[in-house]
N, C-alpha and C. Protein backbone atom coordinates (compact mmCIF):
# COMPACT_ATOMS: atom_id res chain seq x y z
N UNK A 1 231.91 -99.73 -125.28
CA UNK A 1 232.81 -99.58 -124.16
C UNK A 1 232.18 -100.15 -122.87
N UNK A 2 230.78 -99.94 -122.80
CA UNK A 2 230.36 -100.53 -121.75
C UNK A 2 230.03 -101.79 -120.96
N UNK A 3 230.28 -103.10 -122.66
CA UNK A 3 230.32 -104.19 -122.49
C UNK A 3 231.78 -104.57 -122.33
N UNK A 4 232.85 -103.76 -122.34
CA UNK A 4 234.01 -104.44 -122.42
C UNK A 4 234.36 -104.49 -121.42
N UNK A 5 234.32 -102.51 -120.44
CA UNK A 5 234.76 -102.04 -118.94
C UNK A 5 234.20 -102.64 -117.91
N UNK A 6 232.79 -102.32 -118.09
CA UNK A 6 231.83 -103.01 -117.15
C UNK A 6 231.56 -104.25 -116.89
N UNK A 7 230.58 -104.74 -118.08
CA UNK A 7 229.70 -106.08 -118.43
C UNK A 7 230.73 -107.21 -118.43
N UNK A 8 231.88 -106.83 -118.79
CA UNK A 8 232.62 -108.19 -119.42
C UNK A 8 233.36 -108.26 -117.45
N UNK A 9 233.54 -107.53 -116.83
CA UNK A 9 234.01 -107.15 -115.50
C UNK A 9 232.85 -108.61 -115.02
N UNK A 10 231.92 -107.67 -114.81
CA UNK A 10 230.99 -108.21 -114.15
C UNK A 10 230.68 -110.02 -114.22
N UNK A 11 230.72 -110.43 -115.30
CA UNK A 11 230.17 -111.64 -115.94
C UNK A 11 231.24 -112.56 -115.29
N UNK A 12 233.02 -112.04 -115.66
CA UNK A 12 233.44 -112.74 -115.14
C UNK A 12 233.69 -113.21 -113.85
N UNK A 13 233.26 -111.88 -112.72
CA UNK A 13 232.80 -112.20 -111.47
C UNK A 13 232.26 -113.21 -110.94
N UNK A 14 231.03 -112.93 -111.91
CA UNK A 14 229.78 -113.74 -111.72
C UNK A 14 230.23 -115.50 -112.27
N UNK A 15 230.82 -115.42 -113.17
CA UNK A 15 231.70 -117.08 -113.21
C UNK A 15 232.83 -117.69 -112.50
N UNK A 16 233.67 -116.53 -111.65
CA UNK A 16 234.44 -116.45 -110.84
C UNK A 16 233.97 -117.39 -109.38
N UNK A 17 232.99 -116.86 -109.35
CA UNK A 17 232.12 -116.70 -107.72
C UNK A 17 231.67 -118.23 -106.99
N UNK A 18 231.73 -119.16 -107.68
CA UNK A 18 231.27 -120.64 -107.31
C UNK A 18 232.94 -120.98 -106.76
N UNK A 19 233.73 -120.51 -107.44
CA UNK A 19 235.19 -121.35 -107.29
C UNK A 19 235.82 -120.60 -106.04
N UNK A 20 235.23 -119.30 -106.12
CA UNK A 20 236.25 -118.46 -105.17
C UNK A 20 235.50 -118.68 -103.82
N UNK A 21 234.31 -119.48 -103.58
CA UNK A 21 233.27 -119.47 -102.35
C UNK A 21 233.84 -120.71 -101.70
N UNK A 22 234.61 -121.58 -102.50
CA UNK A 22 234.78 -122.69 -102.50
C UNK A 22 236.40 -122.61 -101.63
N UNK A 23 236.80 -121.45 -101.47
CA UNK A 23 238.18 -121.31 -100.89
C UNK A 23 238.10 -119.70 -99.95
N UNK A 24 237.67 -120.16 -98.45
CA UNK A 24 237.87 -118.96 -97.57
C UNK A 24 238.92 -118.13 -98.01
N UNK A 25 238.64 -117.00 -97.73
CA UNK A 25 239.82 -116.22 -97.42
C UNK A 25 240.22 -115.62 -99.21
N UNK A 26 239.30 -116.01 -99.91
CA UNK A 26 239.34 -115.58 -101.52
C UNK A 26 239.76 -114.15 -101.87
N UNK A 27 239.76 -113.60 -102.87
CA UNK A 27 240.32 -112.33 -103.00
C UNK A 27 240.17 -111.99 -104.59
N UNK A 28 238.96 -110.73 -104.51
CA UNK A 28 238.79 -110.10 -105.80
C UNK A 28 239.52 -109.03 -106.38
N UNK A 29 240.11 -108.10 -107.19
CA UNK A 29 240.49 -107.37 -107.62
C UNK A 29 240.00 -106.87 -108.37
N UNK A 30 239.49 -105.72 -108.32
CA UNK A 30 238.75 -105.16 -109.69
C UNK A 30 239.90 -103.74 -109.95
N UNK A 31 239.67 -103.46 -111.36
CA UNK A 31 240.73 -102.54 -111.76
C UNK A 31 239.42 -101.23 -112.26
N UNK A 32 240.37 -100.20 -112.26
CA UNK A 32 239.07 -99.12 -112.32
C UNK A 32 239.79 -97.93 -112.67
N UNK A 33 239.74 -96.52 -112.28
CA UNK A 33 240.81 -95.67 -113.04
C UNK A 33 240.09 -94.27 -112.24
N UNK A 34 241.27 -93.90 -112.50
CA UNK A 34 241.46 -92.19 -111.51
C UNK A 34 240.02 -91.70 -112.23
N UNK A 35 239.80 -91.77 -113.37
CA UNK A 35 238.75 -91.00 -113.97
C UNK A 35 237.34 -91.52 -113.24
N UNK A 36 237.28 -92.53 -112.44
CA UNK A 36 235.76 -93.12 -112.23
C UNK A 36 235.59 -91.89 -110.88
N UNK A 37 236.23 -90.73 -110.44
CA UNK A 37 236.14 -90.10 -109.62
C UNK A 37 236.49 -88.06 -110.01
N UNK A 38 237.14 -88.68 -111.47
CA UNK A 38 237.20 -87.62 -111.59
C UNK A 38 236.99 -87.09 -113.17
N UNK A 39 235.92 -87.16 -113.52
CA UNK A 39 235.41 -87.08 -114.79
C UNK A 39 235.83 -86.00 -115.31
N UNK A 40 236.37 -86.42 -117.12
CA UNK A 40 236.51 -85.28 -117.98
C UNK A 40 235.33 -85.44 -119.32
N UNK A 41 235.09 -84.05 -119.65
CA UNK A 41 234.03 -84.29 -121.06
C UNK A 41 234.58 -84.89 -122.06
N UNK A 42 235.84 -84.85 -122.29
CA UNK A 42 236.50 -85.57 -123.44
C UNK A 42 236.12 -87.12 -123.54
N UNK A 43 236.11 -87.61 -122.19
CA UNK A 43 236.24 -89.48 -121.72
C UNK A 43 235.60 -89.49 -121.09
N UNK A 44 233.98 -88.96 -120.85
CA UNK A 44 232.85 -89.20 -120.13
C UNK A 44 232.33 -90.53 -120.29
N UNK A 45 232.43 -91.23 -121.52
CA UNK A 45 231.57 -92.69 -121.80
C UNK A 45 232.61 -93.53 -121.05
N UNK A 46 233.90 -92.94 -121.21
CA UNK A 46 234.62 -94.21 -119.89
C UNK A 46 234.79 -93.54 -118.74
N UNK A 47 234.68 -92.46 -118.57
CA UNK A 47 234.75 -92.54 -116.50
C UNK A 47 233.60 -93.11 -116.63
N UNK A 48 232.40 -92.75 -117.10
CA UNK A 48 231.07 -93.57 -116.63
C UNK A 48 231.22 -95.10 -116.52
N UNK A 49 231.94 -95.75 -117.37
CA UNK A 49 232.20 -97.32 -117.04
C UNK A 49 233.17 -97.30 -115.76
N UNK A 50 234.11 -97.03 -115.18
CA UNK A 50 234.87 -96.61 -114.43
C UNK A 50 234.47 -96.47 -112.95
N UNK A 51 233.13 -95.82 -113.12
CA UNK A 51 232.39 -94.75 -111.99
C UNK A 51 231.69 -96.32 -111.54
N UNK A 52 230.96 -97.05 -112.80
CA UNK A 52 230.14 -98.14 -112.31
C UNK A 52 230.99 -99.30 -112.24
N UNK A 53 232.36 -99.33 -112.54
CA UNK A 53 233.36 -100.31 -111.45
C UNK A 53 233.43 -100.25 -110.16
N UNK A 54 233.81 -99.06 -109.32
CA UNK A 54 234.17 -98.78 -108.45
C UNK A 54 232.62 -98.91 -107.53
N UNK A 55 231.23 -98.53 -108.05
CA UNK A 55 229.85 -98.94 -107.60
C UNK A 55 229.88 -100.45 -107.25
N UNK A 56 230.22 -101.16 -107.74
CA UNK A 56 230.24 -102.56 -108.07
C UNK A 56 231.23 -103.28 -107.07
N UNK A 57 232.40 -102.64 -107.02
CA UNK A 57 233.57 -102.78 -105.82
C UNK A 57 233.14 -102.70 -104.66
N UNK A 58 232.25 -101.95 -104.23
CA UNK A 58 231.61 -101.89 -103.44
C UNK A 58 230.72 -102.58 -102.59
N UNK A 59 229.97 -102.44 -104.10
CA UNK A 59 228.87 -103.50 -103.69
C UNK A 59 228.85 -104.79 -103.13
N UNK A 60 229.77 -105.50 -103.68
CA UNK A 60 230.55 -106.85 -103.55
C UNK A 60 231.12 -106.89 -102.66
N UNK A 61 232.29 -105.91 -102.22
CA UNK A 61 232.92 -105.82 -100.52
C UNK A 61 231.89 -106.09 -99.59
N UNK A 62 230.82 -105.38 -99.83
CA UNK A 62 230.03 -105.53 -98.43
C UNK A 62 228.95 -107.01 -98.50
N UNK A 63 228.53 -107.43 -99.84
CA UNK A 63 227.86 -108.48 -99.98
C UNK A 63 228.66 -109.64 -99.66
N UNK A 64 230.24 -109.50 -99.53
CA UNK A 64 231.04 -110.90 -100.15
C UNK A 64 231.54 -111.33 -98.50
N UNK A 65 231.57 -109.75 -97.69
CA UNK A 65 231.95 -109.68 -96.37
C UNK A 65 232.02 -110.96 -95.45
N UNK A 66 230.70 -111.27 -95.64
CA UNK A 66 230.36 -112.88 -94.39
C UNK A 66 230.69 -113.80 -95.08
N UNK A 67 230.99 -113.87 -96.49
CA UNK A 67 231.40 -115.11 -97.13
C UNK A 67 232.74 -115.45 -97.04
N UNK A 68 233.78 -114.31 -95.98
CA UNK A 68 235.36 -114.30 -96.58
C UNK A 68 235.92 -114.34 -97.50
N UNK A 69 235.23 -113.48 -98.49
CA UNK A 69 236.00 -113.50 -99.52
C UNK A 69 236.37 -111.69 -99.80
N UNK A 70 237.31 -110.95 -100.14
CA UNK A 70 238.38 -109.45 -99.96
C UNK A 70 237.80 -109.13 -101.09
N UNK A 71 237.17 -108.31 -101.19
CA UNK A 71 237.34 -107.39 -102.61
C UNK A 71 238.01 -105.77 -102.55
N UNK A 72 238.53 -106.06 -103.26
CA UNK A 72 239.76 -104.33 -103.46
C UNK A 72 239.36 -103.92 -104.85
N UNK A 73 239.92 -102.25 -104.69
CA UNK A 73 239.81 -101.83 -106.16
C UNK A 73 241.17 -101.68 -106.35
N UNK A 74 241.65 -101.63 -107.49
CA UNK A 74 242.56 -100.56 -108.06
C UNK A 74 242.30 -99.63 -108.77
N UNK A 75 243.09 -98.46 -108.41
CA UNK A 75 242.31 -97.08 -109.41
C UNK A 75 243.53 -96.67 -109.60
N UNK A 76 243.85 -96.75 -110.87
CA UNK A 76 245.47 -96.16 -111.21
C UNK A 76 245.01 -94.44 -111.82
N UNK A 77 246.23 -94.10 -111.58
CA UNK A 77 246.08 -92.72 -112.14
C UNK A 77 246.93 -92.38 -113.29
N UNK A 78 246.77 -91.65 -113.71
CA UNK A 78 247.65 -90.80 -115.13
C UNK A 78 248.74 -91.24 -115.35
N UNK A 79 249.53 -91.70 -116.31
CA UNK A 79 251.11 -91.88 -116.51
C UNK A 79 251.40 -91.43 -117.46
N UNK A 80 251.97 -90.22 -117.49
CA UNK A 80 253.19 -89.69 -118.23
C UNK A 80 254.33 -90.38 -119.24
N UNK A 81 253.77 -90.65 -120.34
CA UNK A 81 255.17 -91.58 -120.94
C UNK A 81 255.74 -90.44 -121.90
């Protein structure tokens, strides 16, 4: 789970990042989930991927800041079907 939520997140960032430097005003989206804030024992191995999206969202907002390039999260919550 952690190479799929996280790692596979990350990598494509990281291949993302030459093209998106290359156009001010760029714009990341990372997707992430109500659980990276609000952990259950049942789905602990994924809020923990979740928890280190939203670390990462972060991280990048403030690193990407002087470069103009937006990073946002999305954190969807629960849906009822």
């Amino acid at each position: 789970m952690w190479e799929v939520n996280f790692m596979a997140t990350f990598f494509l960032i990281k291949e993302a990042l030459p093209y998106l430097r290359k156009q001010p005003g760029s714009s990341l989206v990372i997707i992430s989930s109500y659980t990276g804030y609000e952990m259950s024992q049942m789905i602990g191995h994924y809020a923990l991927t979740k928890t280190a999206l939203l670390g990462l969202t972060k991280a990048l907002a403030a690193e990407l800041l002087q470069e103009q390039i937006r990073v946002n999260g999305a954190v969807p919550g629960l849906i009822k079907t």
